[in-house]
C-alpha atoms as a PDB file:
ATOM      1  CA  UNK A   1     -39.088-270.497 -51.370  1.00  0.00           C
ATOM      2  CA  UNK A   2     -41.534-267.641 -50.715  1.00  0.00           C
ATOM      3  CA  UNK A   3     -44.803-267.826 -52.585  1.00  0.00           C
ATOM      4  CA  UNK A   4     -43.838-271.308 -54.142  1.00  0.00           C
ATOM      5  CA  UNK A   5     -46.297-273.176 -56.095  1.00  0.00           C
ATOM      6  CA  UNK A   6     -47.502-276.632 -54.710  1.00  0.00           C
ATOM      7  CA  UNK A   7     -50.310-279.027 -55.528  1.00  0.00           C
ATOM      8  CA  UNK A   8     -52.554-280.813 -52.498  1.00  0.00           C
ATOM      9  CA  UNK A   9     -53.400-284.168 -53.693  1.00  0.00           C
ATOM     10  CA  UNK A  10     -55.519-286.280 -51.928  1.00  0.00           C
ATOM     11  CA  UNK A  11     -57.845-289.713 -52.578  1.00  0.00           C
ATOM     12  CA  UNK A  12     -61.291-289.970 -51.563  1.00  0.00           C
ATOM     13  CA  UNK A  13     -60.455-291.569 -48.508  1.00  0.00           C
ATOM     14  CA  UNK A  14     -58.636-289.390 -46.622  1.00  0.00           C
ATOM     15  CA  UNK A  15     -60.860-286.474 -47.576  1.00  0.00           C
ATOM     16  CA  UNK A  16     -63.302-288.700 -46.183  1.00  0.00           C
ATOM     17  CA  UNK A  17     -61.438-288.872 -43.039  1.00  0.00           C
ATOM     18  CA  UNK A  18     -61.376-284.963 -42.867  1.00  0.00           C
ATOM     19  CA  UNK A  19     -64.570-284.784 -42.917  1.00  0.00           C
ATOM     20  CA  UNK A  20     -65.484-287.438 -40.218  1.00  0.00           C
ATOM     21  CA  UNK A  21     -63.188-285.490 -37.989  1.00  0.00           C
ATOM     22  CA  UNK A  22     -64.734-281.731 -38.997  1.00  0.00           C
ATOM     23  CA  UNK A  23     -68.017-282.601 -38.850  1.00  0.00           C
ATOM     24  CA  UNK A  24     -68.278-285.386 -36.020  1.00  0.00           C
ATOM     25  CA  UNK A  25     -66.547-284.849 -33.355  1.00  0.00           C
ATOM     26  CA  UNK A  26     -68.311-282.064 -30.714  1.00  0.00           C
ATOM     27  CA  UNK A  27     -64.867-281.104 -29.032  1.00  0.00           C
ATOM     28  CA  UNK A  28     -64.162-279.138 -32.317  1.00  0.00           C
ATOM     29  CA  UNK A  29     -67.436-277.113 -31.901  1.00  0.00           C
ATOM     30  CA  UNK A  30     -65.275-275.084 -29.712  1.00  0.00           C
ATOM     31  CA  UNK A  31     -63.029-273.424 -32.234  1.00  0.00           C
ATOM     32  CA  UNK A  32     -65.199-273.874 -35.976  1.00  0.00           C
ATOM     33  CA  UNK A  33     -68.865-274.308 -36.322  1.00  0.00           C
ATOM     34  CA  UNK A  34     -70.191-276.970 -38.238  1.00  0.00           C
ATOM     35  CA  UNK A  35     -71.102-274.828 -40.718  1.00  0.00           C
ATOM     36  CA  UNK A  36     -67.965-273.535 -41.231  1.00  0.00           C
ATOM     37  CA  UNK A  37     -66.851-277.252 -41.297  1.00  0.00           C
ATOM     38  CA  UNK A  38     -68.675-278.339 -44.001  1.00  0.00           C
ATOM     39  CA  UNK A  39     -67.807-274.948 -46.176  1.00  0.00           C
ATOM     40  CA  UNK A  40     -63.831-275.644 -45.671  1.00  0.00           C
ATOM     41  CA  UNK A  41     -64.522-279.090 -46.301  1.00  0.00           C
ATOM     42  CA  UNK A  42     -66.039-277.927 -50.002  1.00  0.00           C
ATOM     43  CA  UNK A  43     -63.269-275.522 -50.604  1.00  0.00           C
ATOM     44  CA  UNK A  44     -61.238-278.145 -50.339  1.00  0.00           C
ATOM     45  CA  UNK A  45     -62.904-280.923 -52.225  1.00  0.00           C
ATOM     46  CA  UNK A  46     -62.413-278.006 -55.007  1.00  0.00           C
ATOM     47  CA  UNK A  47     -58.690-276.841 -54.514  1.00  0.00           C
ATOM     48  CA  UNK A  48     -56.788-280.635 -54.246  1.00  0.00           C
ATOM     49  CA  UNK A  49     -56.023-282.719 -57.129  1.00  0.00           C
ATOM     50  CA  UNK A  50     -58.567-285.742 -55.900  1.00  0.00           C
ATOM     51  CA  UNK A  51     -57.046-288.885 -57.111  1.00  0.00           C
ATOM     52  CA  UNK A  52     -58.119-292.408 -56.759  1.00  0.00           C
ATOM     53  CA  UNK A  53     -57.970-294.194 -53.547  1.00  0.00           C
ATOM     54  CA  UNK A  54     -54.622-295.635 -53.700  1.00  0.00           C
ATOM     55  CA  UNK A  55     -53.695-300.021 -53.393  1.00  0.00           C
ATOM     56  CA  UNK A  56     -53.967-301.114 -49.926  1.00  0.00           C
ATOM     57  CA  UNK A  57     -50.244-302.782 -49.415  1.00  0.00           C
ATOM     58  CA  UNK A  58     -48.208-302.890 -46.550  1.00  0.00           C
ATOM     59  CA  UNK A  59     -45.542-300.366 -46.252  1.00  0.00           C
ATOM     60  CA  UNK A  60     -44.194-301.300 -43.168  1.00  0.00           C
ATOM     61  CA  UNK A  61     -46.186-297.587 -41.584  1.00  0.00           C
ATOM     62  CA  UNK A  62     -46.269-297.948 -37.876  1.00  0.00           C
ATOM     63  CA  UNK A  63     -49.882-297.474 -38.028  1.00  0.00           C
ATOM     64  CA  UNK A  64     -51.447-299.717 -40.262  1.00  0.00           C
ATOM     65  CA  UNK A  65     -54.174-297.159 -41.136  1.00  0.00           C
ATOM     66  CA  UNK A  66     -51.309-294.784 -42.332  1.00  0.00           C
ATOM     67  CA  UNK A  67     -50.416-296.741 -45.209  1.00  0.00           C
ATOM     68  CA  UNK A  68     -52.810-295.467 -47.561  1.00  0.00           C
ATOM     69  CA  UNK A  69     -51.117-291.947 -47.581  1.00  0.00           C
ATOM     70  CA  UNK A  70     -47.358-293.331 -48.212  1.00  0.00           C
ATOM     71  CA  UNK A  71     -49.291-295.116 -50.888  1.00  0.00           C
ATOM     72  CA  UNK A  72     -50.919-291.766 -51.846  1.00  0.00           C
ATOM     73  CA  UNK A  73     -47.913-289.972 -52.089  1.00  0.00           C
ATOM     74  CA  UNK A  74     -45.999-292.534 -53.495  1.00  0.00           C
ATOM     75  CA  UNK A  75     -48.291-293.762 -56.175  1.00  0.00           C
ATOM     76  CA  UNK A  76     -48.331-289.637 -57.551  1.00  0.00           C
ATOM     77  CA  UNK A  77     -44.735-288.751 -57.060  1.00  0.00           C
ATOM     78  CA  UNK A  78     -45.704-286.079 -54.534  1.00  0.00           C
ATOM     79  CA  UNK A  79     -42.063-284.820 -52.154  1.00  0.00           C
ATOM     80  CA  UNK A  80     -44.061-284.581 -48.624  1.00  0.00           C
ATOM     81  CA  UNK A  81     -46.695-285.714 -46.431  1.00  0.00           C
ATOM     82  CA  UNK A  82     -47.774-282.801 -44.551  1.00  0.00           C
ATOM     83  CA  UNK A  83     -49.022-284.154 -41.110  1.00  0.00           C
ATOM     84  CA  UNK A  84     -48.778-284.103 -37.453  1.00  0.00           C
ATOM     85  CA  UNK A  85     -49.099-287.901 -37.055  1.00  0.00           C
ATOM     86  CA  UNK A  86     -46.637-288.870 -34.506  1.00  0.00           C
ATOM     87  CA  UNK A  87     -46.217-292.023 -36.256  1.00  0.00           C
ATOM     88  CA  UNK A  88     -45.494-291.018 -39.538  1.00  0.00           C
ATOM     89  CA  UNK A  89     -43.351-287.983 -38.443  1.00  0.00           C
ATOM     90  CA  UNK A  90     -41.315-290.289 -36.419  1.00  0.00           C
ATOM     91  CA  UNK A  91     -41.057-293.084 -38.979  1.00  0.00           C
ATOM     92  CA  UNK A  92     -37.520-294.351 -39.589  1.00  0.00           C
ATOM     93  CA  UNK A  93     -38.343-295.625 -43.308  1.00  0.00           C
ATOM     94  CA  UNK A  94     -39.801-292.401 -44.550  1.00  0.00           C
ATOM     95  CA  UNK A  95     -40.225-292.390 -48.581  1.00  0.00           C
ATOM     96  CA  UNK A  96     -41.519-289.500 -48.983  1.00  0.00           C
ATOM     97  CA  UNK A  97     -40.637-287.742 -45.795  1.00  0.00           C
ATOM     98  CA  UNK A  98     -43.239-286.438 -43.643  1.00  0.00           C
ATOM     99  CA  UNK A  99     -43.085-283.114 -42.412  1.00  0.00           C
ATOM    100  CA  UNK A 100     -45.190-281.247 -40.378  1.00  0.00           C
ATOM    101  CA  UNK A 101     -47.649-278.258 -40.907  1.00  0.00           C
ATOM    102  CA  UNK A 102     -45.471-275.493 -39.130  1.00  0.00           C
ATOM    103  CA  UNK A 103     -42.215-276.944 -41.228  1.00  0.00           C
ATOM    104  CA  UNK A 104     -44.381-276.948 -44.656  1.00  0.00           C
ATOM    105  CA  UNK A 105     -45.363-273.529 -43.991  1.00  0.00           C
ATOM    106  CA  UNK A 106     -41.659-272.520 -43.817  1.00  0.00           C
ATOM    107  CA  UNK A 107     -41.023-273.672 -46.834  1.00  0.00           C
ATOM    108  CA  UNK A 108     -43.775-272.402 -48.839  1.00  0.00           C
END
């Protein structure tokens, strides 16, 4: 599937979570600056189809915080969740399946 098309979608809350993690936490200072942060952070508020935060229901997610992205995905019809989340790569009940960021790559 070399050069295949895709579409990113996200809700404001998870690119809300992106950001908390690009721009607040120090560690990461290490390998981008903050600067840089915040510019990836606007090319991405730009790129992604941002659609409304999705319900809050439970899923049955491992991590209760995880639900909103099988909710995400669900609610637009979307094939993956790209992630490295432990607990929703090793979900049993996966609806869309999650696969990870090396795995997506391969396939794009």
């Amino acid at each position: 599937m070399a050069g295949a098309d895709f579409e990113i979608v996200m809700c404001p809350e998870l690119l809300a979570e992106i950001t908390e993690v690009l721009t607040t936490r120090e560690r990461l200072r290490r390998w981008i600056s903050l600067e840089d942060a915040e510019a990836y952070i606007e090319m991405i508020a730009t790129l992604v189809d941002l659609v409304p935060d999705p319900p809050d229901e439970d899923l049955g997610v491992r991590d209760r915080e995880d639900t909103y992205l099988v909710s995400l995905v669900r609610n637009n019809n979307c094939d993956f969740i790209v992630s490295g989340d432990k607990d929703l790569l090793e979900w049993e009940l996966q609806e869309p399946r999650c696969i990870a960021p090396a795995s997506f790559i391969e396939l794009t």
